[in-house]
Protein backbone atom coordinates (compact mmCIF):
# COMPACT_ATOMS: atom_id res chain seq x y z
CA UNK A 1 69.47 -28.90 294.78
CA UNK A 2 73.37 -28.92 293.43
CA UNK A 3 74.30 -30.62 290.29
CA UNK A 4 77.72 -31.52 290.02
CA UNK A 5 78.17 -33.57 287.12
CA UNK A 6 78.61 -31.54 283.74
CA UNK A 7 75.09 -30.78 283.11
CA UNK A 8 74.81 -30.08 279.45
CA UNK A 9 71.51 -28.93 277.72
CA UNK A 10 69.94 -32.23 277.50
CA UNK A 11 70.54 -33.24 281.05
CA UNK A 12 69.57 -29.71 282.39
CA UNK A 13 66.13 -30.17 280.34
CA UNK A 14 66.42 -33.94 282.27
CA UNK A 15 66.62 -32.41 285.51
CA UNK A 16 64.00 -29.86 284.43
CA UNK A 17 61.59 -32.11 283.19
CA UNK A 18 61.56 -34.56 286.31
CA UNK A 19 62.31 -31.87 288.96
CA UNK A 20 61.31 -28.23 288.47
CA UNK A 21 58.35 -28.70 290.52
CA UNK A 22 60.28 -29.87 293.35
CA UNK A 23 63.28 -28.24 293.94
CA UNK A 24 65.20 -25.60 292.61
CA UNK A 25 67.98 -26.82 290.48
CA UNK A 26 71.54 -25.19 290.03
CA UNK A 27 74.39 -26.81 288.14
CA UNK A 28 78.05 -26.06 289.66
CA UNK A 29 80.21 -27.82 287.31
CA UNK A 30 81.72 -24.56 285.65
CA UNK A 31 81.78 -22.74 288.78
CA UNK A 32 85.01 -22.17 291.14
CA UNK A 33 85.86 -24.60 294.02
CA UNK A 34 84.32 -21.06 296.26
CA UNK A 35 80.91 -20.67 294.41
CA UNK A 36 80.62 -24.33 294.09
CA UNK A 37 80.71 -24.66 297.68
CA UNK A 38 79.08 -21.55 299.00
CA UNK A 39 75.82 -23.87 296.42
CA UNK A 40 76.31 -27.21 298.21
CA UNK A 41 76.23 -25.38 301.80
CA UNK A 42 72.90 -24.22 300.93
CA UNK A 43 71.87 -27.38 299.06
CA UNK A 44 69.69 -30.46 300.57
CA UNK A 45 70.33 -32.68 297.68
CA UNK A 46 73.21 -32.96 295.81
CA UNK A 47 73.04 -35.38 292.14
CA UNK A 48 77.23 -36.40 291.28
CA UNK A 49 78.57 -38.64 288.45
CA UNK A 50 82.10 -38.74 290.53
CA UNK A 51 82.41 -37.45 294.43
CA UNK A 52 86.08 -36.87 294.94
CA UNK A 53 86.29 -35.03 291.28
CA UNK A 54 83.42 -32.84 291.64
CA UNK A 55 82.70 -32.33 295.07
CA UNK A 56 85.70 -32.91 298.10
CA UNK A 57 84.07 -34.48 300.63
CA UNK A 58 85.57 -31.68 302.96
CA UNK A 59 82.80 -29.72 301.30
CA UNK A 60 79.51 -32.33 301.59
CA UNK A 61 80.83 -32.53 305.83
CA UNK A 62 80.82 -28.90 306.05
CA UNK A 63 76.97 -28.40 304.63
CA UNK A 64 74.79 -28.16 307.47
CA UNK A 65 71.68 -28.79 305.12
CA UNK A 66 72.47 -31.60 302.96
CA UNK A 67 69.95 -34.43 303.40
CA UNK A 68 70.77 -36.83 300.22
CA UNK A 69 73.22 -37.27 297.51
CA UNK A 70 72.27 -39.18 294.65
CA UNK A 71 74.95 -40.53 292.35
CA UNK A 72 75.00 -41.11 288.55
CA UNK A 73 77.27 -44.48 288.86
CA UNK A 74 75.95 -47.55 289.72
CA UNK A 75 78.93 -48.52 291.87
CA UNK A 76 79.87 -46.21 294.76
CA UNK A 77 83.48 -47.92 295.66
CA UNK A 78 85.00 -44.84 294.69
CA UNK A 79 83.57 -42.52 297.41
CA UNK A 80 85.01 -41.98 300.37
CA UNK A 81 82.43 -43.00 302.94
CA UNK A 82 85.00 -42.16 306.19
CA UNK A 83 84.76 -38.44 305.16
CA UNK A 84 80.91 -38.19 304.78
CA UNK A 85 78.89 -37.65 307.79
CA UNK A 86 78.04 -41.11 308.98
CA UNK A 87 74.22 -40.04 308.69
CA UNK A 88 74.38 -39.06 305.38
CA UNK A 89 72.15 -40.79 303.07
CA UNK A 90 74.17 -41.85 299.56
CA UNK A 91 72.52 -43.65 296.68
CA UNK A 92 73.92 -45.50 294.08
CA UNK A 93 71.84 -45.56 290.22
CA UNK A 94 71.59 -49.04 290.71
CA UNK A 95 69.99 -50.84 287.73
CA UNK A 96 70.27 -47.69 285.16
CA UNK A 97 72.60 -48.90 282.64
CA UNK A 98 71.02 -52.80 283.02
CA UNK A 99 69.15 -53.15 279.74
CA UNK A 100 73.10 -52.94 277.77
CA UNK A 101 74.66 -54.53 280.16
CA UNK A 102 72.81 -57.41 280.29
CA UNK A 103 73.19 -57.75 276.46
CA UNK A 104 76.98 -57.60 276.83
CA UNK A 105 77.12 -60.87 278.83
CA UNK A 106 75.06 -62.02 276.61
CA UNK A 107 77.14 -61.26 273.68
CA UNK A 108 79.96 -61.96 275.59
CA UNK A 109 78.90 -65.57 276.97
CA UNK A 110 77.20 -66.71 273.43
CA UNK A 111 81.33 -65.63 272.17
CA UNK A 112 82.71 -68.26 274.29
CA UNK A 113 80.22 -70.69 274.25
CA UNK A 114 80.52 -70.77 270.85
CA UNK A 115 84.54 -70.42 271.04
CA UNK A 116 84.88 -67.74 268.70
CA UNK A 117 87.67 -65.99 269.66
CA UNK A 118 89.59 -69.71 269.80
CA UNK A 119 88.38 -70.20 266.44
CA UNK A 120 89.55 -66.99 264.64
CA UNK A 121 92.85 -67.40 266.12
CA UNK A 122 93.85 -70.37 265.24
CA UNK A 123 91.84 -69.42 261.23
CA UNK A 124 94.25 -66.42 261.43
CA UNK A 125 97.29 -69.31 262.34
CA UNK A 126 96.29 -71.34 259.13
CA UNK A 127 93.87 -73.78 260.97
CA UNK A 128 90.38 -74.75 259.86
CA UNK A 129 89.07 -76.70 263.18
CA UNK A 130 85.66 -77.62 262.10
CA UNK A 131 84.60 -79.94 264.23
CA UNK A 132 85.85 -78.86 267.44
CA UNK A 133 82.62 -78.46 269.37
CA UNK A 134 80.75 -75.85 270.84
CA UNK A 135 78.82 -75.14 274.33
CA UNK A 136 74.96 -74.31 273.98
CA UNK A 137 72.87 -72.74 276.86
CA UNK A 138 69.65 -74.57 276.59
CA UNK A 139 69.74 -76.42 279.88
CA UNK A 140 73.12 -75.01 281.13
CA UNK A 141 73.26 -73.50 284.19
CA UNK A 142 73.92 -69.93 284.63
CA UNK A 143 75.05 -68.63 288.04
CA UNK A 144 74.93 -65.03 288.64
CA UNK A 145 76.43 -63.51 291.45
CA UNK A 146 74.38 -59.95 292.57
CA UNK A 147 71.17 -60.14 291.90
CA UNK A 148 70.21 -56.54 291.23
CA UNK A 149 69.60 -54.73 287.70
CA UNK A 150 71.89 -56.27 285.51
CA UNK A 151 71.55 -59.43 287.19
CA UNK A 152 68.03 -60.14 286.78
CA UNK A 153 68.05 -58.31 283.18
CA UNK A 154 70.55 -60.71 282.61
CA UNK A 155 68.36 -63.57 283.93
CA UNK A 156 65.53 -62.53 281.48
CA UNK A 157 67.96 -63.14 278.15
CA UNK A 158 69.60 -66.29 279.54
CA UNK A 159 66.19 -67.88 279.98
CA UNK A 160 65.45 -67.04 276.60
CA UNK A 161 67.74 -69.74 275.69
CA UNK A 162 66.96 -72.10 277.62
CA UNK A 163 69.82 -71.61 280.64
CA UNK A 164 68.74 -72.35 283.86
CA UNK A 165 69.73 -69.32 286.64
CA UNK A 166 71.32 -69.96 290.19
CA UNK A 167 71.52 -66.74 291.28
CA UNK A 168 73.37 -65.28 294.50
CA UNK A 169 71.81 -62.00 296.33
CA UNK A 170 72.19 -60.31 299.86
CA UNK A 171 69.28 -61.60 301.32
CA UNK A 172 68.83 -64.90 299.61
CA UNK A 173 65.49 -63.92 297.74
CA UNK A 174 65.04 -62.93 294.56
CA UNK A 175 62.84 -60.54 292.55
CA UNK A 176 63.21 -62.71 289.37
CA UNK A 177 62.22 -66.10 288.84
CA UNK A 178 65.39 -68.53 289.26
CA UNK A 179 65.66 -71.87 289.58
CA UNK A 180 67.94 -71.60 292.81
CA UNK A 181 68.52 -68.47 295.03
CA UNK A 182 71.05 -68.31 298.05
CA UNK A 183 73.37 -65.75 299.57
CA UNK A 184 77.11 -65.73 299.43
CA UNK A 185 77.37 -68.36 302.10
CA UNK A 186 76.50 -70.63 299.53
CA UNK A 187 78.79 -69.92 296.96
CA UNK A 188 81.18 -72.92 296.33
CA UNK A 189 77.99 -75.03 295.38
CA UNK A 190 76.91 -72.15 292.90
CA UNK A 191 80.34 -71.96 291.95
CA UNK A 192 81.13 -76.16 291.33
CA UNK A 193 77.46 -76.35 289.33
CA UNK A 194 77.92 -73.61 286.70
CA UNK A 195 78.35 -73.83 283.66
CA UNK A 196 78.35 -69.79 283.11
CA UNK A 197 79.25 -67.42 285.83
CA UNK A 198 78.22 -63.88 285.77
CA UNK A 199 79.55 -61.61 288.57
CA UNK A 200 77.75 -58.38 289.04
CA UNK A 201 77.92 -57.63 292.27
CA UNK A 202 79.52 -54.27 293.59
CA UNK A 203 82.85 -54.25 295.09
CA UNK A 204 82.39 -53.78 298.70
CA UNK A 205 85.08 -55.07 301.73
CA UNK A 206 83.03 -58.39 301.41
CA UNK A 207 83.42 -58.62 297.97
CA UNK A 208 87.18 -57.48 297.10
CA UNK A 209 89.18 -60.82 296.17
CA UNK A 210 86.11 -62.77 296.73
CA UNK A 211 86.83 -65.33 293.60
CA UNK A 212 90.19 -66.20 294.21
CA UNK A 213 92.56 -69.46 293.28
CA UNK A 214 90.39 -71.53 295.38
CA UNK A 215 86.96 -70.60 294.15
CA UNK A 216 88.20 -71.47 290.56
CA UNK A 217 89.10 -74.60 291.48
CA UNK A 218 85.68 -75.34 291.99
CA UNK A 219 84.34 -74.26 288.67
CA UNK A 220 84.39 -76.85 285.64
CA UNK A 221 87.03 -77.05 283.65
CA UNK A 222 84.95 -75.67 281.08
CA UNK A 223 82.64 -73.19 282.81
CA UNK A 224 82.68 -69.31 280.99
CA UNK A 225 83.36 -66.31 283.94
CA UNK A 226 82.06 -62.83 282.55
CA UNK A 227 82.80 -60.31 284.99
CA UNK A 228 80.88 -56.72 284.49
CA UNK A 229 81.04 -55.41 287.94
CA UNK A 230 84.92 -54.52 289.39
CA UNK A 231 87.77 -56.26 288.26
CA UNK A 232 88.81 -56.10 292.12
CA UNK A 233 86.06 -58.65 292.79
CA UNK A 234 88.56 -61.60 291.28
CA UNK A 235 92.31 -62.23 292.19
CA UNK A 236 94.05 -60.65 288.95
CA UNK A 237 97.13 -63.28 289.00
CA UNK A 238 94.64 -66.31 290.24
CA UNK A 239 92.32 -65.75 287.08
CA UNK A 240 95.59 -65.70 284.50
CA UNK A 241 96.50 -68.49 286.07
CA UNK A 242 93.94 -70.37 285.87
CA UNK A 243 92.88 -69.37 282.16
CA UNK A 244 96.64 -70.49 281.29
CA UNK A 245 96.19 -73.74 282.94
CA UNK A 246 92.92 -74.64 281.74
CA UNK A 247 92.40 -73.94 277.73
CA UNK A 248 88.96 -74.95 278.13
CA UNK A 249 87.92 -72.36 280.68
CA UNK A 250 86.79 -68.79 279.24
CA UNK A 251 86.87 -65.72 280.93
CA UNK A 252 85.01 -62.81 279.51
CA UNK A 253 86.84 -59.47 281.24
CA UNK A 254 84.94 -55.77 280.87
CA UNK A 255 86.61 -54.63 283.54
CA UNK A 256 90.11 -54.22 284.47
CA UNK A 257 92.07 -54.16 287.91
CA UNK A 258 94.47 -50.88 286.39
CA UNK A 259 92.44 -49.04 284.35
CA UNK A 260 93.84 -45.91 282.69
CA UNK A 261 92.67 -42.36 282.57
CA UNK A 262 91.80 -40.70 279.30
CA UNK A 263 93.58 -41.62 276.57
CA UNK A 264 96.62 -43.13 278.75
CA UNK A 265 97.56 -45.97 277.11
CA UNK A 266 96.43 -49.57 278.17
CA UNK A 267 98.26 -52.55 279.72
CA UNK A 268 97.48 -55.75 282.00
CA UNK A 269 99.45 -56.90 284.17
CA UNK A 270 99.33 -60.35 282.97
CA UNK A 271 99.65 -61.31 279.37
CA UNK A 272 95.87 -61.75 279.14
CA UNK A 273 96.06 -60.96 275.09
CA UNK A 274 97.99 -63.38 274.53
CA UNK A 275 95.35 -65.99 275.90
CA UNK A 276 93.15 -67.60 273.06
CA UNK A 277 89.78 -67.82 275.60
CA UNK A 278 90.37 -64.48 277.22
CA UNK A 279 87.83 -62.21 275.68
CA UNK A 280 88.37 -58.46 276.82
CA UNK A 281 86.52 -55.09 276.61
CA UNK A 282 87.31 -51.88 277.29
CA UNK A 283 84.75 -51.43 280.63
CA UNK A 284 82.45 -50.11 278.09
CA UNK A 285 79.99 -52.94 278.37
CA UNK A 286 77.14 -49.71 279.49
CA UNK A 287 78.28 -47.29 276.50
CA UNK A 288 75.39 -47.07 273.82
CA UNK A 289 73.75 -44.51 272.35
CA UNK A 290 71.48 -42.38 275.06
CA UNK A 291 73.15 -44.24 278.09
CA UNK A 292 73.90 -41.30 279.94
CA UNK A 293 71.28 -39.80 279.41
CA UNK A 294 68.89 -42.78 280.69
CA UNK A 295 71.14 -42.83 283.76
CA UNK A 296 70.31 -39.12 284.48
CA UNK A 297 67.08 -39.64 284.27
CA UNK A 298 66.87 -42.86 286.69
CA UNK A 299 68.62 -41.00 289.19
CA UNK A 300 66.42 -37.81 289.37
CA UNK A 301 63.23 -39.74 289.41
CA UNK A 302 65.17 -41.05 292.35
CA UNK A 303 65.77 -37.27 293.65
CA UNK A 304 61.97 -36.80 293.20
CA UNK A 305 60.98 -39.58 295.14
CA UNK A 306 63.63 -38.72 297.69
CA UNK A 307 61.83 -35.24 298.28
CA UNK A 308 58.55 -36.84 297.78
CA UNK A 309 59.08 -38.87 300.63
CA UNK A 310 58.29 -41.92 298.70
CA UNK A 311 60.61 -45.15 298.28
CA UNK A 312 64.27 -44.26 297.34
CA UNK A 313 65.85 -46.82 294.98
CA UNK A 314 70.16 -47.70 295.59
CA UNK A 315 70.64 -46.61 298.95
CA UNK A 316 74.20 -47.68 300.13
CA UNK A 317 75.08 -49.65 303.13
CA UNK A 318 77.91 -47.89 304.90
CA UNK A 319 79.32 -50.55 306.74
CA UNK A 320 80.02 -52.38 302.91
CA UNK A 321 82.39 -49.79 302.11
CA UNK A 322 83.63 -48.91 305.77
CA UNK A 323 85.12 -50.67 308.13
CA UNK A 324 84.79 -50.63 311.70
CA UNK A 325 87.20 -48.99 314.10
């Protein structure tokens, strides 16, 4: 088993811990693009944070024994699925980083319901606005598009106070109580009854652009979007647009259609900042202490149960990311 992804000492004694007895594990982060391959051609499984960075896909097609690659990300919209052999199984660490997640829309929703950001800009503009009101979610209705990890862990802290879930999935059914389930054919009367939506779904061909000018116009003028999935999911210039037309509409952003690399400096395209119920983030709505860690850990009990031949968690549906000739 090859693992790709910069396996320090506390995700080697991960690895160790959860797969020693079952495979023989070699790390080929530090080693040359020739060692590193000569590895994967002799590898069944192969564990990577980040395909096209660690491993060229030119490599994974040309290793006759590779049976299952098992990534650390929970979306897979980065990999290049054309290059892979189409009988390649690939899965995602779906549901790993849920538990912060889910307290980041949290934290991000109770923010806008409450209108903070509003409220310290217009205190920091001289204004003391005491009685403008507030939204509360006892009894509002919270929407949440992908039904997965994050979405149910989000279900469980909305329901805490009081918020009543319509939630959207692939199949319609849900694995977490809700008070309505459907599948994206539904959407515009999910979308016209919420009061919060939460988008979590991955980015897939079916998903890209999916809320666009039209599905806003559907939302209440005072409705809260967090989005903690791919910015790609909404229409950039439709969302800006609509924020700037409606004051009373929120959007809560972790994710951003142009994101920058290292410690490139960061711009929108749209003057987002300069909108008083735009609340961003920095796509760090995972990052807490451990994170990583837990995530490497999800995905080799995955690896295990892969070899085990029990139930594998994540696995990706080609034809999401691929489209047909």
């Amino acid at each position: 088993m090859a693992v790709s992804y910069p396996s320090h000492d506390d995700y080697a004694r991960i690895n160790s811990e959860v797969l020693a007895s079952d495979a023989r594990i070699v790390s080929t982060f530090h080693m040359d693009d020739e060692q590193r391959a000569e590895v994967i051609r002799r590898a069944e499984v192969v564990i990577a944070w980040e395909l096209p960075k660690e491993v060229p896909a030119g490599v994974l097609a040309a290793a006759p024994r590779l049976r299952f690659i098992q990534l650390l990300s929970a979306g897979v919209d980065a990999v290049d699925f054309s290059a892979l052999p189409a009988d390649l199984p690939v899965a995602s660490n779906a549901g790993a980083y849920a538990g912060p997640m889910s307290e980041y829309v949290l934290a991000m929703t109770l923010s806008l319901a409450k209108r903070l950001p509003q409220h310290h800009a217009a205190m920091a503009a001289g204004r003391f606005d005491k009685w403008v009101p507030s939204q509360v979610l006892n009894g509002a209705i919270c929407a949440i598009l992908g039904f997965g990890g994050i979405g149910t862990a989000t279900a469980r802290l909305m329901k805490a106070f009081g918020a009543r879930i319509h939630a959207v999935s692939r199949t319609g059914a849900a694995s977490e109580p809700a008070e309505f389930v459907t599948t994206l054919a539904g959407l515009d009367g999910v979308l016209a009854t919420a009061d919060v939506l939460v988008i979590s779904l991955p980015l897939t061909l079916g998903t890209r652009g999916l809320i666009g000018a039209r599905e806003l116009a559907l939302m209440k003028p005072t409705a809260i979007l967090v989005n903690v999935a791919r910015a790609a999911i909404v229409d950039q210039q439709a969302l800006y647009e609509h924020l700037l037309a409606n004051p009373e509409f929120c959007a809560g952003i972790d994710t951003w259609w142009d994101e920058p690399i290292g410690d490139a400096p960061f711009s929108a395209d749209y003057p987002f900042f300069g909108l008083p119920n735009l609340l961003g983030a920095p796509h760090n709505s995972s990052i807490v202490p451990g994170t990583m860690l837990t995530g490497a850990r999800v995905a080799a009990e995955n690896v295990r149960r892969y070899l085990r031949g029990e139930h594998v968690t994540g696995l990706v549906r080609r034809s999401e990311y691929v489209a047909v000739q």
